[in-house]
PDB file of N, CA and C in Angstrom:
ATOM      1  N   UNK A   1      23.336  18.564 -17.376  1.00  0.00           N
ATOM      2  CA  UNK A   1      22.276  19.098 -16.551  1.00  0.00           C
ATOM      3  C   UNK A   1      21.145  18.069 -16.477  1.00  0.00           C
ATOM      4  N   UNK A   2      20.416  17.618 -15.263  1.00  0.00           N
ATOM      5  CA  UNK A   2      19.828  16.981 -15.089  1.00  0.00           C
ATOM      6  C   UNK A   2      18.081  17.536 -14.488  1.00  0.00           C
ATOM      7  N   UNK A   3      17.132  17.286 -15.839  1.00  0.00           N
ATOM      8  CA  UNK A   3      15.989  17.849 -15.649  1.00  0.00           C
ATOM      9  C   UNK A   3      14.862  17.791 -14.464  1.00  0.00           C
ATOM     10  N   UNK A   4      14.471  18.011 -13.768  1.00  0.00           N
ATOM     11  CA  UNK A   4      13.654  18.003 -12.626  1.00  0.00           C
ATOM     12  C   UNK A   4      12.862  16.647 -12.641  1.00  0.00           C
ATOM     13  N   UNK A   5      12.068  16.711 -13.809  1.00  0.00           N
ATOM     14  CA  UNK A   5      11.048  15.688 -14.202  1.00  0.00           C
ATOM     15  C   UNK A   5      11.566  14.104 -13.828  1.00  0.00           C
ATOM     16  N   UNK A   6      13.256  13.757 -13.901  1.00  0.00           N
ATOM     17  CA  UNK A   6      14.031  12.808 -13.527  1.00  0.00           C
ATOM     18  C   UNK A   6      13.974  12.416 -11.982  1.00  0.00           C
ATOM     19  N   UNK A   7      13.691  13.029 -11.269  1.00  0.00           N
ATOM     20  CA  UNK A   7      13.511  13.258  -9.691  1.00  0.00           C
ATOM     21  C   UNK A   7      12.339  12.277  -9.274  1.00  0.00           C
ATOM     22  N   UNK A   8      12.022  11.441  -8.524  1.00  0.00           N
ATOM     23  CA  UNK A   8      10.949  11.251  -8.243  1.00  0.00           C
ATOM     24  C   UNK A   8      10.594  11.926  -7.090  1.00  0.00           C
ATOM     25  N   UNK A   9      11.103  12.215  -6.308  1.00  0.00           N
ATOM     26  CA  UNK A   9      11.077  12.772  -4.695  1.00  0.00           C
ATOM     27  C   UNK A   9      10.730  14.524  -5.110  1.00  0.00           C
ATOM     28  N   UNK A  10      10.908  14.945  -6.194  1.00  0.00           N
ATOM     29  CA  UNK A  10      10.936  16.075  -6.445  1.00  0.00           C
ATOM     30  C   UNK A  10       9.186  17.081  -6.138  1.00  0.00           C
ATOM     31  N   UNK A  11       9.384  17.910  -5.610  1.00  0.00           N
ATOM     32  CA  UNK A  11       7.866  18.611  -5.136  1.00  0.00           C
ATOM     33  C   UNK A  11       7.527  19.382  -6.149  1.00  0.00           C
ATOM     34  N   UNK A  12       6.733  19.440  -6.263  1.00  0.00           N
ATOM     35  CA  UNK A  12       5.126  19.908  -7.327  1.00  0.00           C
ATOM     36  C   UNK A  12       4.724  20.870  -7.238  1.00  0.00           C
ATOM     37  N   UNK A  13       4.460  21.933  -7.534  1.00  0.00           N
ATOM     38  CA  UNK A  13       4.043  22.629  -7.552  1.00  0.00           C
ATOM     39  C   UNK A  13       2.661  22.993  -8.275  1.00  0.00           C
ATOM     40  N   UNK A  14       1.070  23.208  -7.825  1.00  0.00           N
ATOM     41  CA  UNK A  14       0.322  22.954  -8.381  1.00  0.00           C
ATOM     42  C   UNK A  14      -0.664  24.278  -8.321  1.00  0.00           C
ATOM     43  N   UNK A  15      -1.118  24.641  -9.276  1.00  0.00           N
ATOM     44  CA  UNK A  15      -2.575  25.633  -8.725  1.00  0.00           C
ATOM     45  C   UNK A  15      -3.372  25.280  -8.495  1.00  0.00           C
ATOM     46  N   UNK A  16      -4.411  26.584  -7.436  1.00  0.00           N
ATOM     47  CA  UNK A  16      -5.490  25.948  -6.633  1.00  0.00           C
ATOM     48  C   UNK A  16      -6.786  25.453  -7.698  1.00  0.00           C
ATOM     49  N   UNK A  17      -6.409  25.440  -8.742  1.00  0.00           N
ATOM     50  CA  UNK A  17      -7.407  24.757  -9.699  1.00  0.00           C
ATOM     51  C   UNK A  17      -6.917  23.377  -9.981  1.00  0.00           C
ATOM     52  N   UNK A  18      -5.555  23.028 -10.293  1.00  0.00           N
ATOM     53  CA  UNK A  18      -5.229  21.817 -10.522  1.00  0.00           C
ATOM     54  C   UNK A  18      -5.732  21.035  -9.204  1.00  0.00           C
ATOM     55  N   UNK A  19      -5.065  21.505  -8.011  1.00  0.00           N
ATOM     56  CA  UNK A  19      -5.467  20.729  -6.385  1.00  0.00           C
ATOM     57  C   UNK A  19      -7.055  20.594  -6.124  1.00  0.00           C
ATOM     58  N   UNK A  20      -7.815  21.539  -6.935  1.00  0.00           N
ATOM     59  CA  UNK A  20      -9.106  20.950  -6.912  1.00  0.00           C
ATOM     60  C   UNK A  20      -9.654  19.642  -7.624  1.00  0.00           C
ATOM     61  N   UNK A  21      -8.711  20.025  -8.469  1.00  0.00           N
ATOM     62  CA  UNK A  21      -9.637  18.818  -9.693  1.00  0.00           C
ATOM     63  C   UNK A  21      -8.767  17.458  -9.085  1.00  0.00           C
ATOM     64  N   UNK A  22      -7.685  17.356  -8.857  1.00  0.00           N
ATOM     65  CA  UNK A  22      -7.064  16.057  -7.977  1.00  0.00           C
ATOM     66  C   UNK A  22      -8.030  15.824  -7.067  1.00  0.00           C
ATOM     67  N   UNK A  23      -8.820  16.705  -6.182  1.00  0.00           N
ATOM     68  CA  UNK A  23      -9.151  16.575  -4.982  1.00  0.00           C
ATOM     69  C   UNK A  23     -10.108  15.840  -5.047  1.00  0.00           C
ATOM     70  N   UNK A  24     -11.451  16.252  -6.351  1.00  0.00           N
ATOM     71  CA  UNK A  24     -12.255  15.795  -7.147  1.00  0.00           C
ATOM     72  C   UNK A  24     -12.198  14.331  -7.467  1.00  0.00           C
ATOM     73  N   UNK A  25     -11.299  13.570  -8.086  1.00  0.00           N
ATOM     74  CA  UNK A  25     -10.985  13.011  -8.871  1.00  0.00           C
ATOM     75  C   UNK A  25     -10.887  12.084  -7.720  1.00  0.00           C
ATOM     76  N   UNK A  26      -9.603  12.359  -6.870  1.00  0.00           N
ATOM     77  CA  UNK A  26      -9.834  11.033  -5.671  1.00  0.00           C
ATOM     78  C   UNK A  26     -11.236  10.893  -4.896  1.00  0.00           C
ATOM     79  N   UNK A  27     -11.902  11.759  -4.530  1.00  0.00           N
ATOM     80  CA  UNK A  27     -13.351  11.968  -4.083  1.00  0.00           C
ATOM     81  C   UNK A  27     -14.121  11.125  -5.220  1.00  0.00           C
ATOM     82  N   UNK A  28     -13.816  11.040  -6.035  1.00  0.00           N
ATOM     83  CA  UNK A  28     -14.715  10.244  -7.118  1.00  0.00           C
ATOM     84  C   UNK A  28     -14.190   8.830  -7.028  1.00  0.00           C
ATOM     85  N   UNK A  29     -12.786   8.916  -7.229  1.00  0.00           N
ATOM     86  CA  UNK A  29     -12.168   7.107  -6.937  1.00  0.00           C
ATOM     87  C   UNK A  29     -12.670   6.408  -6.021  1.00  0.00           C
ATOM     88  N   UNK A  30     -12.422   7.322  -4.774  1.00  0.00           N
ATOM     89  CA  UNK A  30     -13.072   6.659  -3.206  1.00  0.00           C
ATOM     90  C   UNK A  30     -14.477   6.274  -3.230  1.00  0.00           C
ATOM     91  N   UNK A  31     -15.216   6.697  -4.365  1.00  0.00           N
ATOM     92  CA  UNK A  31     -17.100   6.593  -4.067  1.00  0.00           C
ATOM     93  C   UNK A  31     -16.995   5.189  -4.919  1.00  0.00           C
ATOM     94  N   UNK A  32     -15.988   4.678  -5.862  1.00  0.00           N
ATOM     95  CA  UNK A  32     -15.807   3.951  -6.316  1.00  0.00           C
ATOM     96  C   UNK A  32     -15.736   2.345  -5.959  1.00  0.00           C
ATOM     97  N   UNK A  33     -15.292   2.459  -4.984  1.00  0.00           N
ATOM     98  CA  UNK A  33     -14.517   1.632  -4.185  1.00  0.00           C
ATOM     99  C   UNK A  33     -15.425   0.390  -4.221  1.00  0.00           C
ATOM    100  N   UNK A  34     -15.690  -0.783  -4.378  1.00  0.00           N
ATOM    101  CA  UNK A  34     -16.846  -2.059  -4.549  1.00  0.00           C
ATOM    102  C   UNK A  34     -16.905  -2.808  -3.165  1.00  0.00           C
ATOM    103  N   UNK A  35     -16.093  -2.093  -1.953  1.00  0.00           N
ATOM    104  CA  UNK A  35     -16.212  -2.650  -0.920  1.00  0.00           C
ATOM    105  C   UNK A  35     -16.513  -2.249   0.010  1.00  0.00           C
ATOM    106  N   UNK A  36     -17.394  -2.409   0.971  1.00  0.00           N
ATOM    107  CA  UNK A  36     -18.161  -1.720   2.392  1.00  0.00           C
ATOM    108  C   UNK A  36     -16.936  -1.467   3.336  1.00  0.00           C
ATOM    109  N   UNK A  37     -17.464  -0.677   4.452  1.00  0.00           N
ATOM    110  CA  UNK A  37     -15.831  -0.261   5.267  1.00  0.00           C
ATOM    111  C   UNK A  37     -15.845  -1.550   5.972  1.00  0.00           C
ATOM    112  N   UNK A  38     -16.789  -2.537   6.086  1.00  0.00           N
ATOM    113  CA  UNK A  38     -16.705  -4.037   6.918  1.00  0.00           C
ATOM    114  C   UNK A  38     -15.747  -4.865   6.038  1.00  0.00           C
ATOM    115  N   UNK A  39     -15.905  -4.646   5.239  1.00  0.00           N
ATOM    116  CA  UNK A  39     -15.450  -5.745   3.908  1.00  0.00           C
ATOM    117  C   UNK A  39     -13.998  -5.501   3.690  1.00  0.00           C
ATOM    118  N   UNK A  40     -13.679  -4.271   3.848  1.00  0.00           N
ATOM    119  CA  UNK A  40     -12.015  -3.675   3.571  1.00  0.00           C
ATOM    120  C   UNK A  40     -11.604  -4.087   5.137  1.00  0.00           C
ATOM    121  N   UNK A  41     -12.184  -3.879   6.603  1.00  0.00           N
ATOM    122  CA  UNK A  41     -11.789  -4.436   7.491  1.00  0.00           C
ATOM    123  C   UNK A  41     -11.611  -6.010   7.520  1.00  0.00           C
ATOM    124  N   UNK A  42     -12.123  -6.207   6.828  1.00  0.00           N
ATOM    125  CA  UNK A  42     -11.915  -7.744   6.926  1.00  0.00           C
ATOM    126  C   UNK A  42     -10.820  -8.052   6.005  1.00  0.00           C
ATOM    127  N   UNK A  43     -10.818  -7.853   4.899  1.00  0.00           N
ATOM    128  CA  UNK A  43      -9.839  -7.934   4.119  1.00  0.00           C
ATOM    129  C   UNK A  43      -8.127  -7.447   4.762  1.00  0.00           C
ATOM    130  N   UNK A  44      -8.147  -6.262   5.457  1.00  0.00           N
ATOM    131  CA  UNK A  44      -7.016  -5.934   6.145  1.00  0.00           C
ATOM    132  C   UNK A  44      -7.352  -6.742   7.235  1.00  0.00           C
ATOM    133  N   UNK A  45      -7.134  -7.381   8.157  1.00  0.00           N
ATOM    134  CA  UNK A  45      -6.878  -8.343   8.825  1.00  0.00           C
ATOM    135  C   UNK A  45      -6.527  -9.478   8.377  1.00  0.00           C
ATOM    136  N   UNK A  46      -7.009 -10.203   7.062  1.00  0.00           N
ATOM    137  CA  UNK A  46      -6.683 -11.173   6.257  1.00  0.00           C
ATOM    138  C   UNK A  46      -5.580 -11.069   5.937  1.00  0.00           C
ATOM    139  N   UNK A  47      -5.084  -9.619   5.732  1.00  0.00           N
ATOM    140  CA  UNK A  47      -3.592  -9.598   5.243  1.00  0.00           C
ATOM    141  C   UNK A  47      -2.962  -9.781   6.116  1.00  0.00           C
ATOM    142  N   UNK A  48      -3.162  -9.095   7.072  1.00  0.00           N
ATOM    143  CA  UNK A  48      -2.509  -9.382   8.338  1.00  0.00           C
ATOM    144  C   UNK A  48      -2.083 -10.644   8.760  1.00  0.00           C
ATOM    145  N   UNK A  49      -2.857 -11.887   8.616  1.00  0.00           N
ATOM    146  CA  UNK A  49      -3.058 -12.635   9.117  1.00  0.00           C
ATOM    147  C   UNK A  49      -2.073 -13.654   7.864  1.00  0.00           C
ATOM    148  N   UNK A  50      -2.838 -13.804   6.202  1.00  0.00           N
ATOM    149  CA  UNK A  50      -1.623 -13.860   5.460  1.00  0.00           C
ATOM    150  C   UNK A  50       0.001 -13.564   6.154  1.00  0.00           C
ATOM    151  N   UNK A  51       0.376 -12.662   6.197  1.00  0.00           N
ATOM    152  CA  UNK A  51       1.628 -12.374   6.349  1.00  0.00           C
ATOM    153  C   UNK A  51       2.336 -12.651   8.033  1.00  0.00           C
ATOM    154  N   UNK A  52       1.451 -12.664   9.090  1.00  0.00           N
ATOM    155  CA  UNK A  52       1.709 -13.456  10.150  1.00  0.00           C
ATOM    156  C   UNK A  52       2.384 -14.968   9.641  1.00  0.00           C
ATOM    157  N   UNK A  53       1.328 -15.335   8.641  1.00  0.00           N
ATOM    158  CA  UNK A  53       1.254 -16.749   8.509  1.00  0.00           C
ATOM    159  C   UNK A  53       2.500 -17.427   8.414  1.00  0.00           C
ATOM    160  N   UNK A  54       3.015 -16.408   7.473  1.00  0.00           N
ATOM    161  CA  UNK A  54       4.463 -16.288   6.056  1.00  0.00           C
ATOM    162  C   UNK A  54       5.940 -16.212   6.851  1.00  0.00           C
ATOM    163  N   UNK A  55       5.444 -15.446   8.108  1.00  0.00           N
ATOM    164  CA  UNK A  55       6.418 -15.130   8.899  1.00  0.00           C
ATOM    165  C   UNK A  55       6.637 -16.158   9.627  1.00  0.00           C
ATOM    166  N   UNK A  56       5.616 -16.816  10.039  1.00  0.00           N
ATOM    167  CA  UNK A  56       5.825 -18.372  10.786  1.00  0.00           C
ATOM    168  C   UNK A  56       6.325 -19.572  10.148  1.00  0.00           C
ATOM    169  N   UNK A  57       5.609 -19.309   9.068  1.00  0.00           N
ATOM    170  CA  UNK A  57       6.719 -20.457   8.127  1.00  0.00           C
ATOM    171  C   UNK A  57       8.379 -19.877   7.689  1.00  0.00           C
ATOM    172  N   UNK A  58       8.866 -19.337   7.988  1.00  0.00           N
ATOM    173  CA  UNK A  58      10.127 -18.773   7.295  1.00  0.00           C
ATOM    174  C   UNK A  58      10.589 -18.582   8.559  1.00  0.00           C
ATOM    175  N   UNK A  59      10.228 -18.473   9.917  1.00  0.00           N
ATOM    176  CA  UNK A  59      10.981 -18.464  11.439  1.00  0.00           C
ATOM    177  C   UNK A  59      10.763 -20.759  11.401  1.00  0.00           C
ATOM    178  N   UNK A  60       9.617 -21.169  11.233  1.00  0.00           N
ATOM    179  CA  UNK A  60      10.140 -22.778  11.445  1.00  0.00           C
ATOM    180  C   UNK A  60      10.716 -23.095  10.588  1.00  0.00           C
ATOM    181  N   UNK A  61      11.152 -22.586   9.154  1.00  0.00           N
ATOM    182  CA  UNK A  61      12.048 -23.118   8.029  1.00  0.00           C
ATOM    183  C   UNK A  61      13.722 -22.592   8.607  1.00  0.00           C
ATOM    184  N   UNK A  62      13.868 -21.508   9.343  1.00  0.00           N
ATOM    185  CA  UNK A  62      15.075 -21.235   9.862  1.00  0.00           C
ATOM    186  C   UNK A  62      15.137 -22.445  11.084  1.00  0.00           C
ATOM    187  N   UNK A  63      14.654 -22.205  12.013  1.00  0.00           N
ATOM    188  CA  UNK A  63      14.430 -23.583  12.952  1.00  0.00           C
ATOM    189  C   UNK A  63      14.925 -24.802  12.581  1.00  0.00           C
ATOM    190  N   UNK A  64      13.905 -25.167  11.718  1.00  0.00           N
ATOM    191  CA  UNK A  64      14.641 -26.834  10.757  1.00  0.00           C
ATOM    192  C   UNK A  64      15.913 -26.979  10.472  1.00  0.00           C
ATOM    193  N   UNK A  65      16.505 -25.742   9.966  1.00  0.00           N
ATOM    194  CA  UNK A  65      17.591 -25.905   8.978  1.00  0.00           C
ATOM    195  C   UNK A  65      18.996 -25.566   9.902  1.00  0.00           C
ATOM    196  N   UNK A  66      18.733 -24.534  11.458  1.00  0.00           N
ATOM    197  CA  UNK A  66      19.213 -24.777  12.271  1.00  0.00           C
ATOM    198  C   UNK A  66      19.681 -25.450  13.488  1.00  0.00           C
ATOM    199  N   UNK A  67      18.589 -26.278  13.386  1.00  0.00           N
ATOM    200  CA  UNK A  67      18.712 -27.572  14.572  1.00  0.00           C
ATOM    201  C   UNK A  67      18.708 -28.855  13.762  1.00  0.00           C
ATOM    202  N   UNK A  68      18.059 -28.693  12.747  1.00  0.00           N
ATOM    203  CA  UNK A  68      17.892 -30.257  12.211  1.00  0.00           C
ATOM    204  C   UNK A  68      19.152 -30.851  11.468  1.00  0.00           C
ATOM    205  N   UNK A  69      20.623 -29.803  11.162  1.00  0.00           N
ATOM    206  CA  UNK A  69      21.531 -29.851  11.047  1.00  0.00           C
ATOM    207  C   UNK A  69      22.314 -31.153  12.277  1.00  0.00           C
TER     208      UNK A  69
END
């Protein structure tokens, strides 16, 4: 027999006291946060832009290795 807790996909069941205090708790993480909503926009575009980057080098490294053959 295989215990629930083994599941990751498995649903939760919670009372409306537990779902408060989660609710709480991320409401407190989020006030946390050390970055302005400009600063996280910028940062997500950076990633963006990172991983554009990554993608261009690994489409001209296929390129090279297919023509330069």
């Amino acid at each position: 027999m295989v215990t629930p807790a083994q599941f990751t996909d498995a649903i939760t069941i919670i009372s409306p006291k537990e779902a408060k205090r989660a609710a709480k708790m991320a409401e407190k993480a989020a006030k946390k946060s050390p970055l302005t909503p400009r600063q996280k926009q910028v940062a997500l575009v950076g990633a963006y832009g990172c991983f554009a980057l990554c993608a261009v080098a690994v489409l001209i490294g296929i390129v090279i290795l297919v023509v330069g053959h």
